[in-house]
N, C-alpha and C. Protein backbone atom coordinates (compact mmCIF):
# COMPACT_ATOMS: atom_id res chain seq x y z
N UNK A 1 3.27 -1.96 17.39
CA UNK A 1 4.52 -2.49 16.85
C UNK A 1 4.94 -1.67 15.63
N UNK A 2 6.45 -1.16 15.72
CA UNK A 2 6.51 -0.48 14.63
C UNK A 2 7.60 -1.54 13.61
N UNK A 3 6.85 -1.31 12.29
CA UNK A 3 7.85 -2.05 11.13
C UNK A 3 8.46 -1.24 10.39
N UNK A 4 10.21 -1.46 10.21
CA UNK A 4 10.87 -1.11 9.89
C UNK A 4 11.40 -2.08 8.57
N UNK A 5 11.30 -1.33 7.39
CA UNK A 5 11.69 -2.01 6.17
C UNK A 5 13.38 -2.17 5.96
N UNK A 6 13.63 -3.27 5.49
CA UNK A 6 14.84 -3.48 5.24
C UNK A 6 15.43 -3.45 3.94
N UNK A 7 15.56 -2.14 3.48
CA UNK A 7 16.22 -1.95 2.24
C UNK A 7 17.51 -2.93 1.55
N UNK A 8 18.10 -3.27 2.48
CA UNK A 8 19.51 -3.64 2.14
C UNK A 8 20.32 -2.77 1.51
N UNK A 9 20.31 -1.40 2.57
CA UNK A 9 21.10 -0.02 2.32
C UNK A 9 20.71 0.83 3.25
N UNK A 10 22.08 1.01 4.14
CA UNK A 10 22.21 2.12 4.59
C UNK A 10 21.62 1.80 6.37
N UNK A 11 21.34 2.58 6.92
CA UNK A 11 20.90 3.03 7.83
C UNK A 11 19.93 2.45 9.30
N UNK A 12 19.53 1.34 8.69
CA UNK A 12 18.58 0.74 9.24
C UNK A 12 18.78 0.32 11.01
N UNK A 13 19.50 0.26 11.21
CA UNK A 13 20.20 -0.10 12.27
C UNK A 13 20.00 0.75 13.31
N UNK A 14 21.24 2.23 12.40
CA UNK A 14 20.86 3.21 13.44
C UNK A 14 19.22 3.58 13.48
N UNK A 15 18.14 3.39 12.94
CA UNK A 15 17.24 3.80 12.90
C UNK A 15 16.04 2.81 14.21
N UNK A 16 16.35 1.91 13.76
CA UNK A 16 15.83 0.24 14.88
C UNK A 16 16.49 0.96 16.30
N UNK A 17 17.63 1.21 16.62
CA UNK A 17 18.20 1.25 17.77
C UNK A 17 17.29 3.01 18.23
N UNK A 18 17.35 3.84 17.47
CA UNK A 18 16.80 4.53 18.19
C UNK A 18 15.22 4.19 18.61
N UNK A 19 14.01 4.10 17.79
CA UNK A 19 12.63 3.19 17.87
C UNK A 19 13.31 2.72 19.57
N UNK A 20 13.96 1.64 19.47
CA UNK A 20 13.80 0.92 20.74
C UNK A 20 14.40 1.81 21.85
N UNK A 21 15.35 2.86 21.61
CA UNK A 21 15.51 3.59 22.69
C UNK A 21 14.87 4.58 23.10
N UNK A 22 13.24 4.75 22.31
CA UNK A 22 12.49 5.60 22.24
C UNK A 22 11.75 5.13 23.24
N UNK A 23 11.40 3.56 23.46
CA UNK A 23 10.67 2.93 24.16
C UNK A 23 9.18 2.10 23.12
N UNK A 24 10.03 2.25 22.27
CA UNK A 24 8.60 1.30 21.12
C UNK A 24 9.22 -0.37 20.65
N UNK A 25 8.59 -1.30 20.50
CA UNK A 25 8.76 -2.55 19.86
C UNK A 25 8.77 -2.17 18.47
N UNK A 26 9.68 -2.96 17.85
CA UNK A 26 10.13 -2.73 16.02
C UNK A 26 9.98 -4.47 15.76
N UNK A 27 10.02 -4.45 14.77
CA UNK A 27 10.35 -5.96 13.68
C UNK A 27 10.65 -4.88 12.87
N UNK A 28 12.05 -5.66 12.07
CA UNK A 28 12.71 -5.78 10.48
C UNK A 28 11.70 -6.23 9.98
N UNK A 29 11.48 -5.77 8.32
CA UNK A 29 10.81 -6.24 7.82
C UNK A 29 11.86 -6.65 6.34
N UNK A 30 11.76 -7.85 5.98
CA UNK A 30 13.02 -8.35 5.30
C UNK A 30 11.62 -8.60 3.71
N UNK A 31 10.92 -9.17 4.47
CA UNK A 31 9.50 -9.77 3.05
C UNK A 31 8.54 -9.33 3.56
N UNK A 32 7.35 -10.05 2.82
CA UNK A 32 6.30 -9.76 2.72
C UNK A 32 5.11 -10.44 4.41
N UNK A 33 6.04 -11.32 5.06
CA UNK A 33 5.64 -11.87 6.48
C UNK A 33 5.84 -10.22 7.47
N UNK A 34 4.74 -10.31 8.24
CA UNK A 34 4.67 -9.52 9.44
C UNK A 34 3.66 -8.20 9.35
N UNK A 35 3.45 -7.85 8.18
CA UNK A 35 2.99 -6.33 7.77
C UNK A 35 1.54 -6.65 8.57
N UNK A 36 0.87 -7.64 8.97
CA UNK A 36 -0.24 -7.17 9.26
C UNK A 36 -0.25 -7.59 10.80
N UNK A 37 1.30 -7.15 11.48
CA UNK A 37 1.47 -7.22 12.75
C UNK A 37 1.86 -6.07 13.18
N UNK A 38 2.02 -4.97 12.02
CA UNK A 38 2.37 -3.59 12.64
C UNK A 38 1.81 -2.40 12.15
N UNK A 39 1.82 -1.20 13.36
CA UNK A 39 0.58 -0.32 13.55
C UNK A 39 1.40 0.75 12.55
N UNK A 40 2.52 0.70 12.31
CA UNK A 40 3.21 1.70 11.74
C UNK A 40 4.41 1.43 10.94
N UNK A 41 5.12 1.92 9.71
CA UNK A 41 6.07 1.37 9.05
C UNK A 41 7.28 3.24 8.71
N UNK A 42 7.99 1.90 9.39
CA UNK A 42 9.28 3.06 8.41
C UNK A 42 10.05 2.87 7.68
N UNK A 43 10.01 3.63 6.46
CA UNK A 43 11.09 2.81 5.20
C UNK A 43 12.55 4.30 5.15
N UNK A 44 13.63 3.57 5.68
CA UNK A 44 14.57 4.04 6.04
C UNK A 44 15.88 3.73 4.75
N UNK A 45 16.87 4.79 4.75
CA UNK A 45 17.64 4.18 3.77
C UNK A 45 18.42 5.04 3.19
N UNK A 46 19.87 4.37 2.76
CA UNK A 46 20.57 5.50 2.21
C UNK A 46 21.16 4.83 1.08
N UNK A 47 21.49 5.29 0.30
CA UNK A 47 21.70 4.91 -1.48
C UNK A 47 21.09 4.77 -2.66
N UNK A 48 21.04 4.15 -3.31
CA UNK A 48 20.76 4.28 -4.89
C UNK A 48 18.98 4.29 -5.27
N UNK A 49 18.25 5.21 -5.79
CA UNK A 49 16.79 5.02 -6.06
C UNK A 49 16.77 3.66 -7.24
N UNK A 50 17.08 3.53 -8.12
CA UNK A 50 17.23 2.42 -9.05
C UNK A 50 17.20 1.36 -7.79
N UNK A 51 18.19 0.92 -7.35
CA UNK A 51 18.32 -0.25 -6.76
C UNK A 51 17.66 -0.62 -5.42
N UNK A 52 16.88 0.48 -4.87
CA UNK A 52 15.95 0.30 -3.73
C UNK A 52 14.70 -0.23 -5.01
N UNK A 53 14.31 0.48 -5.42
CA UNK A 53 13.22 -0.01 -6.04
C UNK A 53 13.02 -1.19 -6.56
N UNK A 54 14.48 -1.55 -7.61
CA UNK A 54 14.66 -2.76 -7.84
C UNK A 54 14.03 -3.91 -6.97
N UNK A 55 15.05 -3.43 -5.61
CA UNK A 55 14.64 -4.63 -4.42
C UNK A 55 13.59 -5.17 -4.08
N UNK A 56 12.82 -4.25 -4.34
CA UNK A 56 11.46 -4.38 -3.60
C UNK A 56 10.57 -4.66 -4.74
N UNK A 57 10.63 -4.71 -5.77
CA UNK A 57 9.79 -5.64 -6.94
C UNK A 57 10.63 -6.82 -6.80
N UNK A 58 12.09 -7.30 -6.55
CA UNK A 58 12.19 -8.65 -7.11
C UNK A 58 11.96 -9.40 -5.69
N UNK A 59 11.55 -8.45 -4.70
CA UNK A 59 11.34 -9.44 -3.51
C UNK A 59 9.56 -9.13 -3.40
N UNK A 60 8.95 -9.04 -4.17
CA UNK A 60 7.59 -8.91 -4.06
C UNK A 60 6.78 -7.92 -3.22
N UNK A 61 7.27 -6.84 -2.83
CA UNK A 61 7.22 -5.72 -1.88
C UNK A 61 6.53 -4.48 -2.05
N UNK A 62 6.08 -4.55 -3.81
CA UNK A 62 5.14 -3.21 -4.09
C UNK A 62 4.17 -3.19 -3.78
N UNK A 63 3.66 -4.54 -3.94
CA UNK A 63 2.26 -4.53 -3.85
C UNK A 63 2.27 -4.75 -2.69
N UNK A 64 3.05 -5.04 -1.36
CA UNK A 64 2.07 -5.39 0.08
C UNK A 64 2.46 -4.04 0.25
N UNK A 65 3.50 -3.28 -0.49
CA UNK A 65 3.61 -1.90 0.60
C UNK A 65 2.25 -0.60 0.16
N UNK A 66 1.86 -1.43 -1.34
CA UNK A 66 0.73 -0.51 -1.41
C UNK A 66 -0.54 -0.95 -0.84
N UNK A 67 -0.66 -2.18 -0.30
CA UNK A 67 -1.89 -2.83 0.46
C UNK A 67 -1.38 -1.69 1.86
N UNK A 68 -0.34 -2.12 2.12
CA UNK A 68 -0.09 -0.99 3.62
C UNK A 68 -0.20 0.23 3.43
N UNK A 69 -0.29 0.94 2.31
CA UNK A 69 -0.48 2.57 2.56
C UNK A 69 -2.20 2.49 2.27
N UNK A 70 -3.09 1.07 1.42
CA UNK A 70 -4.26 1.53 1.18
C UNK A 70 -4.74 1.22 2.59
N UNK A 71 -4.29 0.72 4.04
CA UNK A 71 -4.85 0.26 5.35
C UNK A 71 -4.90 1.53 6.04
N UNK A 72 -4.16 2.61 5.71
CA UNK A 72 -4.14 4.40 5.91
C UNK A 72 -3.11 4.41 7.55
N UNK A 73 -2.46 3.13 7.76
CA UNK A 73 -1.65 3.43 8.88
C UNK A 73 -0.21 3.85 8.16
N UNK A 74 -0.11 4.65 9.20
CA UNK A 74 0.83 5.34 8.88
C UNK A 74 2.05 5.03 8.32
N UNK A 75 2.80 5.94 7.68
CA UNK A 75 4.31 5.49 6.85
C UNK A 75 5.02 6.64 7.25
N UNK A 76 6.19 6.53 7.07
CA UNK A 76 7.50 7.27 7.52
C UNK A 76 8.56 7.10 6.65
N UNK A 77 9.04 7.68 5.41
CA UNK A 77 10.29 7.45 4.74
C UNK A 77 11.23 8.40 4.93
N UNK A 78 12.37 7.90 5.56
CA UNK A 78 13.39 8.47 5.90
C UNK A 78 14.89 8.55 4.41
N UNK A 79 15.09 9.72 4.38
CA UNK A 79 16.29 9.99 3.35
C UNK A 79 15.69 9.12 1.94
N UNK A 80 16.48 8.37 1.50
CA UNK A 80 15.99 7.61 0.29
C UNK A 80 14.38 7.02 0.70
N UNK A 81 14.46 6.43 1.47
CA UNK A 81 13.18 6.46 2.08
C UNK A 81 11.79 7.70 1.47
N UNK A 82 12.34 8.56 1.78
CA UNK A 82 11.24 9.53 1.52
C UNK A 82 10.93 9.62 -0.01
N UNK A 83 12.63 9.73 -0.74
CA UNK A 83 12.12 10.01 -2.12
C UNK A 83 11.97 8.24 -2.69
N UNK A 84 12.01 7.40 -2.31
CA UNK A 84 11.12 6.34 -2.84
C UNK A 84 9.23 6.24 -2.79
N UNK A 85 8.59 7.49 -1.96
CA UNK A 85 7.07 8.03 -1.94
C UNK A 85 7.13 8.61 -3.21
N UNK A 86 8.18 8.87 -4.27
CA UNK A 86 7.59 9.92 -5.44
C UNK A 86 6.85 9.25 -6.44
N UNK A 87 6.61 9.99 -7.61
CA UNK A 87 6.16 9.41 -8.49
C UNK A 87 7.36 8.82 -9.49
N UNK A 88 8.32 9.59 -9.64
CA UNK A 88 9.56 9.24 -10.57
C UNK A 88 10.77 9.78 -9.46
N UNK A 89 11.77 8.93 -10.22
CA UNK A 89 13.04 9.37 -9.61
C UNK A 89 13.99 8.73 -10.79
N UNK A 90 15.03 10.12 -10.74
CA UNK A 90 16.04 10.29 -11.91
C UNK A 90 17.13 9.87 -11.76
N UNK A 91 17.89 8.89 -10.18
CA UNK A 91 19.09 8.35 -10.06
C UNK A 91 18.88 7.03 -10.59
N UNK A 92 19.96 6.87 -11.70
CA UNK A 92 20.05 5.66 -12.07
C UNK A 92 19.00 5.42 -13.71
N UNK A 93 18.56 6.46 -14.30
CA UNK A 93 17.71 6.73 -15.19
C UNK A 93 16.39 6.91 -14.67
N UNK A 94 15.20 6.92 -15.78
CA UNK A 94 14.21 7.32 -14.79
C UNK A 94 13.24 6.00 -14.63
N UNK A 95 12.88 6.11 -13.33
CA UNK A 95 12.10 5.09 -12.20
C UNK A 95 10.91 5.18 -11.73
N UNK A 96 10.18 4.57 -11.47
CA UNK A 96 8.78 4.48 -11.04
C UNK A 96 9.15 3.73 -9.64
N UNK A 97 8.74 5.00 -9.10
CA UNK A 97 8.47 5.15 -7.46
C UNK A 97 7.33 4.35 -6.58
N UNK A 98 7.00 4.66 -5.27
CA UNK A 98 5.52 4.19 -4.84
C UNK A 98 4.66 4.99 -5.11
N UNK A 99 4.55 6.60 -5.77
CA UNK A 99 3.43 7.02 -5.54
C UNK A 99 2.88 7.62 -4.46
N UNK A 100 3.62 7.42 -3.51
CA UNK A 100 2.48 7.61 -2.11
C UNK A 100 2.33 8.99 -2.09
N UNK A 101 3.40 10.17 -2.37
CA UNK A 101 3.51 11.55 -2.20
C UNK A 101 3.84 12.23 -4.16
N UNK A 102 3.03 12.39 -4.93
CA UNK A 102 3.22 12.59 -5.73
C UNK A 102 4.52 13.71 -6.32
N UNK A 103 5.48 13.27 -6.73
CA UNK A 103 6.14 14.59 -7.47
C UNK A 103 7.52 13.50 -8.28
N UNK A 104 8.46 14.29 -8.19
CA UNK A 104 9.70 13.65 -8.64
C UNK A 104 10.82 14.41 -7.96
N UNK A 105 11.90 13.17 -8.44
CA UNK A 105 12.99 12.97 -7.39
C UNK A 105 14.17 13.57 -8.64
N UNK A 106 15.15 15.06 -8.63
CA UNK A 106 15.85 14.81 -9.42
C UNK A 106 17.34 15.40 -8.18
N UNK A 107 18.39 15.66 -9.41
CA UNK A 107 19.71 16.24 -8.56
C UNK A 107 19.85 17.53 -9.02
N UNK A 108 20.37 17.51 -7.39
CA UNK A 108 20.88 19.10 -7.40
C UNK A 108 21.65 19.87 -8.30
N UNK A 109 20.57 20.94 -8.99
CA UNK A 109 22.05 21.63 -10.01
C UNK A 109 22.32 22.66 -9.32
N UNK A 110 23.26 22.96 -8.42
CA UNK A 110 23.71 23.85 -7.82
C UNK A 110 25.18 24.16 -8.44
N UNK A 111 25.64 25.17 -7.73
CA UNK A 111 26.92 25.81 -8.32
C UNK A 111 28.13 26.16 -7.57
N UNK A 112 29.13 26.01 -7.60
CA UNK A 112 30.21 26.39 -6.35
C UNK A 112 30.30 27.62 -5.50
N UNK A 113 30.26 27.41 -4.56
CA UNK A 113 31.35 26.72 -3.71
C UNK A 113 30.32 25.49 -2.78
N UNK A 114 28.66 25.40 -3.26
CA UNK A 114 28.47 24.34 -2.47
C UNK A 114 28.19 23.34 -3.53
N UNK A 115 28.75 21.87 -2.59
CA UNK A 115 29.08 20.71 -3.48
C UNK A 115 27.99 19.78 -3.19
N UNK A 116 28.21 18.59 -4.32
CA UNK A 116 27.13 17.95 -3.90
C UNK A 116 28.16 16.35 -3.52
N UNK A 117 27.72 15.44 -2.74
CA UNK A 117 26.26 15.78 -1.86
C UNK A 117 26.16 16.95 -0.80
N UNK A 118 24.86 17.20 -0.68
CA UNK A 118 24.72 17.87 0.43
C UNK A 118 24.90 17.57 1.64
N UNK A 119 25.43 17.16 2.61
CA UNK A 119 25.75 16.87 3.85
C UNK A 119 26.45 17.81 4.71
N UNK A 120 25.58 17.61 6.05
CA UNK A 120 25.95 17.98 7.25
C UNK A 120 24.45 18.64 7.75
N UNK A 121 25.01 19.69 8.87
CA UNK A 121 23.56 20.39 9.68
C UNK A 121 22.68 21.50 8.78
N UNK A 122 21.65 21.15 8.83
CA UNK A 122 20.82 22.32 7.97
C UNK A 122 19.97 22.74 8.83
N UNK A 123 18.53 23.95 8.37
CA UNK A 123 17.96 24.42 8.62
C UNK A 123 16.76 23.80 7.97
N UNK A 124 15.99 23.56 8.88
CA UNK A 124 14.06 23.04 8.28
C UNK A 124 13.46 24.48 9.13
N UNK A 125 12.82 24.81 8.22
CA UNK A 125 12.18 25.69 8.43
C UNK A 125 10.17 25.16 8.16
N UNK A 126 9.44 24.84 9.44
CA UNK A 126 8.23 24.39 9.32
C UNK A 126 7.36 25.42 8.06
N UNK A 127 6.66 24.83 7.07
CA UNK A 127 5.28 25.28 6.73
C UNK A 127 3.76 25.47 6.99
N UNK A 128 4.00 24.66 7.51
CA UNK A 128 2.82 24.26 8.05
C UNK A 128 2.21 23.24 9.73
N UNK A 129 1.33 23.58 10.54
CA UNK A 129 1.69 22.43 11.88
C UNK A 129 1.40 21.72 11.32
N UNK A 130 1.66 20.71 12.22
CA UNK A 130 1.34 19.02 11.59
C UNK A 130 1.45 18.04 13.00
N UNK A 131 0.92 17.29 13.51
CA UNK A 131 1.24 16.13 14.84
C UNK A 131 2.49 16.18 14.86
N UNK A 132 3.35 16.06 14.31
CA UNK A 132 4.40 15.53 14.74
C UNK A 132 5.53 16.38 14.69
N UNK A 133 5.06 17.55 14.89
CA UNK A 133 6.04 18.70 15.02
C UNK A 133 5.41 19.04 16.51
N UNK A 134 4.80 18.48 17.21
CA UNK A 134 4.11 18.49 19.02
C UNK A 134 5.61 18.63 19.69
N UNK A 135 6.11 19.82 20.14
CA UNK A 135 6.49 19.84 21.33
C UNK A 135 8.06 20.67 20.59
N UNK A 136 8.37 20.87 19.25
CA UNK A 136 9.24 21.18 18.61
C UNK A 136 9.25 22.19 17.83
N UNK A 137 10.60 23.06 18.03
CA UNK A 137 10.47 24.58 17.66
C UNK A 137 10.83 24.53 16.26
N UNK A 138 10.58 25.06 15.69
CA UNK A 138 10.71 25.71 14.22
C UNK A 138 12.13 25.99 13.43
N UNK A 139 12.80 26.00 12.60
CA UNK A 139 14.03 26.53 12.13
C UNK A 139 14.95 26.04 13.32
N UNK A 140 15.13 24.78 13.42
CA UNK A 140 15.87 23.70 13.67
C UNK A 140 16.73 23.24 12.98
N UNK A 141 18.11 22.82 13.40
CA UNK A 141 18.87 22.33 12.52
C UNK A 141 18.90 20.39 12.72
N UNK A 142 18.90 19.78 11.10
CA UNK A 142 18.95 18.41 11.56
C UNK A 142 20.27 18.20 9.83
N UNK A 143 20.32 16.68 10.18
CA UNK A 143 21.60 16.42 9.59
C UNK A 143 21.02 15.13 8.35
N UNK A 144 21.63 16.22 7.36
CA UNK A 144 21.51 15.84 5.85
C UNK A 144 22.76 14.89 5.31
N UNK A 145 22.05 14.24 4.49
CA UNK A 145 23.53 13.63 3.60
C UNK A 145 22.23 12.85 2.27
N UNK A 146 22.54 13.74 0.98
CA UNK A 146 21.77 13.54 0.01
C UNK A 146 22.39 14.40 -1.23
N UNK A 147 22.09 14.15 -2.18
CA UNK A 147 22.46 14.68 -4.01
C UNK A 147 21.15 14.74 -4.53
N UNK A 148 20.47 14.00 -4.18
CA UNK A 148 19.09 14.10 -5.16
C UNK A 148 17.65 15.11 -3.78
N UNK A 149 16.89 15.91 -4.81
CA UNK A 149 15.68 16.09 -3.94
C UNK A 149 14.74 16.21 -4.33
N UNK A 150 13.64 16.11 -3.36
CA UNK A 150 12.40 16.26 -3.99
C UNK A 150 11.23 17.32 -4.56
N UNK A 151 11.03 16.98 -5.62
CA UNK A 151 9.85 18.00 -5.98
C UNK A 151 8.42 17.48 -6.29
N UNK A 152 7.86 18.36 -4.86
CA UNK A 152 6.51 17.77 -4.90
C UNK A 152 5.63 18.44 -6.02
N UNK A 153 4.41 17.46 -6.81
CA UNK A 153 3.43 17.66 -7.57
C UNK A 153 2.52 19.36 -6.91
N UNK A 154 1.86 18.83 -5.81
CA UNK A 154 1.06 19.94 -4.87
C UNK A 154 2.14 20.40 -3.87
N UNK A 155 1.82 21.96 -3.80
CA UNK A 155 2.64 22.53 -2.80
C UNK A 155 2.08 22.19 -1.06
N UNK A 156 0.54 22.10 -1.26
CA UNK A 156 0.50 21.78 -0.03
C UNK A 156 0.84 20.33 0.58
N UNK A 157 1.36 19.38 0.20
CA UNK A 157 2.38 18.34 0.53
C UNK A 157 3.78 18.69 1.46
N UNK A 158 3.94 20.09 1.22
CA UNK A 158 5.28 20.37 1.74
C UNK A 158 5.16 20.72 2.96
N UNK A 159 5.81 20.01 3.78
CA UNK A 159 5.87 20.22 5.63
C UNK A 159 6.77 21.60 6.20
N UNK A 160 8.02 20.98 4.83
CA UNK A 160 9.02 21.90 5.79
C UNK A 160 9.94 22.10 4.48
N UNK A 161 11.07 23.07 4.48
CA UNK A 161 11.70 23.62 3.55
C UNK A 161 13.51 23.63 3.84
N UNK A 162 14.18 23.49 2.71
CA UNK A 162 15.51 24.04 3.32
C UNK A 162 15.97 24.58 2.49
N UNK A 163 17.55 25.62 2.40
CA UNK A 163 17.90 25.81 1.64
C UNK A 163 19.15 25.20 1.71
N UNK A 164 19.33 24.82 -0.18
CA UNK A 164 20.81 24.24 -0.26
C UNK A 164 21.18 25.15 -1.71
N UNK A 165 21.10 26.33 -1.79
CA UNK A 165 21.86 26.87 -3.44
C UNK A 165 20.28 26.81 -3.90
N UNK A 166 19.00 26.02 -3.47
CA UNK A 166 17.92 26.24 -3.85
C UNK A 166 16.45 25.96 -3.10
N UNK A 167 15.61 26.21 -2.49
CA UNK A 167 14.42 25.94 -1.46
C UNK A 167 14.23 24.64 -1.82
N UNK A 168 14.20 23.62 -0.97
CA UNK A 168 13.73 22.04 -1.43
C UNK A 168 12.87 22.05 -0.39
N UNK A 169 12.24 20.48 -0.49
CA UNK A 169 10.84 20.07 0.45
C UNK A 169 12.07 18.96 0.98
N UNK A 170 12.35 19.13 2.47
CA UNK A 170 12.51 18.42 3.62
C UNK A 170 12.06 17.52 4.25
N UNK A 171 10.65 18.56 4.54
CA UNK A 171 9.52 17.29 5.04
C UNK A 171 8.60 17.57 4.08
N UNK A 172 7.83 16.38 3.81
CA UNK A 172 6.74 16.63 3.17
C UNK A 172 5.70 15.51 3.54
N UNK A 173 4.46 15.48 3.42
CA UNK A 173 3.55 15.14 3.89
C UNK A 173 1.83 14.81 3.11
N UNK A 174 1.49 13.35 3.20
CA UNK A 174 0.05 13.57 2.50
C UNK A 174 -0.89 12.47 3.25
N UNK A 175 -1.60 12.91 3.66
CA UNK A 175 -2.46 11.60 4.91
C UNK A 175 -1.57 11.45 5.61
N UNK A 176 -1.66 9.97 5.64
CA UNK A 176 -1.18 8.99 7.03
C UNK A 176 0.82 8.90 6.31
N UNK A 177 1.23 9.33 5.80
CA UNK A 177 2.49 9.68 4.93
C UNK A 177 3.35 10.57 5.26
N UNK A 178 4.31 10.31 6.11
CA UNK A 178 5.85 11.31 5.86
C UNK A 178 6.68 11.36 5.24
N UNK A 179 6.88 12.03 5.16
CA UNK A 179 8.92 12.07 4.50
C UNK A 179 9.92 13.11 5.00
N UNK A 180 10.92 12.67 5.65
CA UNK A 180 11.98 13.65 6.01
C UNK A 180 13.51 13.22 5.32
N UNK A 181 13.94 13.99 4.14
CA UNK A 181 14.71 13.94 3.91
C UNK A 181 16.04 14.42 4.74
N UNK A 182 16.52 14.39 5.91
CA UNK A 182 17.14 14.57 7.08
C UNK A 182 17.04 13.26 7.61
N UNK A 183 18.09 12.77 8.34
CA UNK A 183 18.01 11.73 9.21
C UNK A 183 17.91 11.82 10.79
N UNK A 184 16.62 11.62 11.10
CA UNK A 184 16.35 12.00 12.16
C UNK A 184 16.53 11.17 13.44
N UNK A 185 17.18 9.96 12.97
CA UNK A 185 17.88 9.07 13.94
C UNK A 185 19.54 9.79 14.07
N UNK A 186 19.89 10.60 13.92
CA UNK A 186 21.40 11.35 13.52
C UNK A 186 21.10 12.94 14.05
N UNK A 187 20.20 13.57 14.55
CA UNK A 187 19.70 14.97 14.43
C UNK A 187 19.45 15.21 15.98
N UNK A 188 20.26 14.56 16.98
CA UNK A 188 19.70 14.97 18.21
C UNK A 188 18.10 14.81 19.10
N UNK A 189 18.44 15.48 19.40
CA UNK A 189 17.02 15.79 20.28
C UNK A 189 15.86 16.14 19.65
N UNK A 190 15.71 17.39 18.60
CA UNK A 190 14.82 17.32 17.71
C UNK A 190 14.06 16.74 16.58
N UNK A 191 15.54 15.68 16.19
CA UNK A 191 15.33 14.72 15.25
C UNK A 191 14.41 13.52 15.93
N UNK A 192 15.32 13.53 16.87
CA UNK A 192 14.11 12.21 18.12
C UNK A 192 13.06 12.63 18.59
N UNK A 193 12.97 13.51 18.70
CA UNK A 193 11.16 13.93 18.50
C UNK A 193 10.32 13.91 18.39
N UNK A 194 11.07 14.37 16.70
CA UNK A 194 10.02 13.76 15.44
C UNK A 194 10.32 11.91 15.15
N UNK A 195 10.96 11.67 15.40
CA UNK A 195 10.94 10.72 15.40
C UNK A 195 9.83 9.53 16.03
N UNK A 196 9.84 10.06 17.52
CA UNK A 196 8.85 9.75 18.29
C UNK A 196 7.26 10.57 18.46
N UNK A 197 7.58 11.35 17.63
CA UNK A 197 6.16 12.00 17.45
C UNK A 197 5.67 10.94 16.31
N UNK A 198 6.39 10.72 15.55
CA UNK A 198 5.95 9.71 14.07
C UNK A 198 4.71 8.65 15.09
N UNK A 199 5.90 7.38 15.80
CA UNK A 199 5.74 5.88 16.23
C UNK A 199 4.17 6.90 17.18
N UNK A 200 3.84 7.98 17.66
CA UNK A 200 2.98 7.84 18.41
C UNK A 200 1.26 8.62 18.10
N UNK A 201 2.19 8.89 16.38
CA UNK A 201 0.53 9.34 15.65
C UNK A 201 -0.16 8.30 14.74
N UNK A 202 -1.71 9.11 14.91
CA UNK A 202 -2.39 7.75 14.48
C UNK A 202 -3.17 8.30 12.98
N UNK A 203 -2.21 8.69 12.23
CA UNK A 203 -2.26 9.34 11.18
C UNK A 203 -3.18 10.45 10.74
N UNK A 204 -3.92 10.90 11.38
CA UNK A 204 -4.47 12.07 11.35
C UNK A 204 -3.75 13.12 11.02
N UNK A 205 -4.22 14.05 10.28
CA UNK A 205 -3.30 15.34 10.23
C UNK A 205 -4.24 16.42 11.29
């Protein structure tokens, strides 16, 4: 069973509908009921780091989501998703993250003619194999929509790379832990993939 967190932002929807058109069972996960009914979690999401985080302390959610990363089954954070794994994040002043992927979350200082946010098709360029790149070619394009990115603590955390005006971490990776800043419910065929490469690893690297 895969659990899908319910931010109350953004995305979740399209993300549930693909899972089930993948051929996997999902539950929403709204509280702290169900987590020890599912083999896998994805925290999906688009908008504000302040106010995701918020959510999830005033609904009691840090601590079961850190009981769920100490059970070593797997996690999946998608877009905000991913940079809610940091250690800090700078939207909205600065924030204390989950931790799960150590680094920090800031914004793009880039320069014209590219604007921020970043959105539309990019290039991931793999670093490293990993499970869930099984069956998927390399320097792929998948579809961004983000202002802030991540910078990981350790370089070997970093899955995959892009450029936007500067090299960022895309995917990044630590144990039973993803992150794809790309939305891979939005990215085609390759995005579904990985997507379904995620729901069918058993966190091993």
């Amino acid at each position: 069973m895969i659990g899908i967190l319910d931010l109350k932002s953004g995305n979740l929807r399209s993300v549930a509908n693909s899972v089930y058109e993948l051929g996997f069972d999902y539950i929403v996960l709204e509280d702290k009921n169900h987590m020890d009914d599912i083999t896998h979690l994805i925290i999906p999401g688009v908008g504000h780091y302040y106010t995701a985080i918020n959510h999830l302390n005033e609904n009691g959610l840090i601590e079961v989501l850190n009981q769920f990363y100490e059970s070593k089954r797997p996690i999946l954070g998608i877009c905000l998703g991913m940079q809610l794994l940091s250690s800090i994040g700078h939207e909205g002043g600065v924030t204390t993250g989950l931790n799960f992927i150590p680094g920090i979350v800031q914004r793009f200082a880039i320069s014209p003619p590219l604007r921020i946010p970043h959105i539309g098709w990019n290039t991931v360029s793999f670093q490293k194999q990993h499970p869930v790149f099984e069956g998927i070619k390399d320097k792929r394009d998948y579809y961004f929509v983000h202002s802030y990115h991540y910078i990981c603590e350790e370089e070997n955390h970093v899955l995959g790379t892009t450029e936007y005006g500067t090299s960022f971490p895309s995917i990044i990776n630590k144990q039973h832990v993803i992150g794809l800043q790309f939305h891979p419910e939005k990215s085609q065929k390759n995005g579904l993939a990985l997507l379904e490469n995620f729901c069918n690893w058993d966190g091993l690297c």
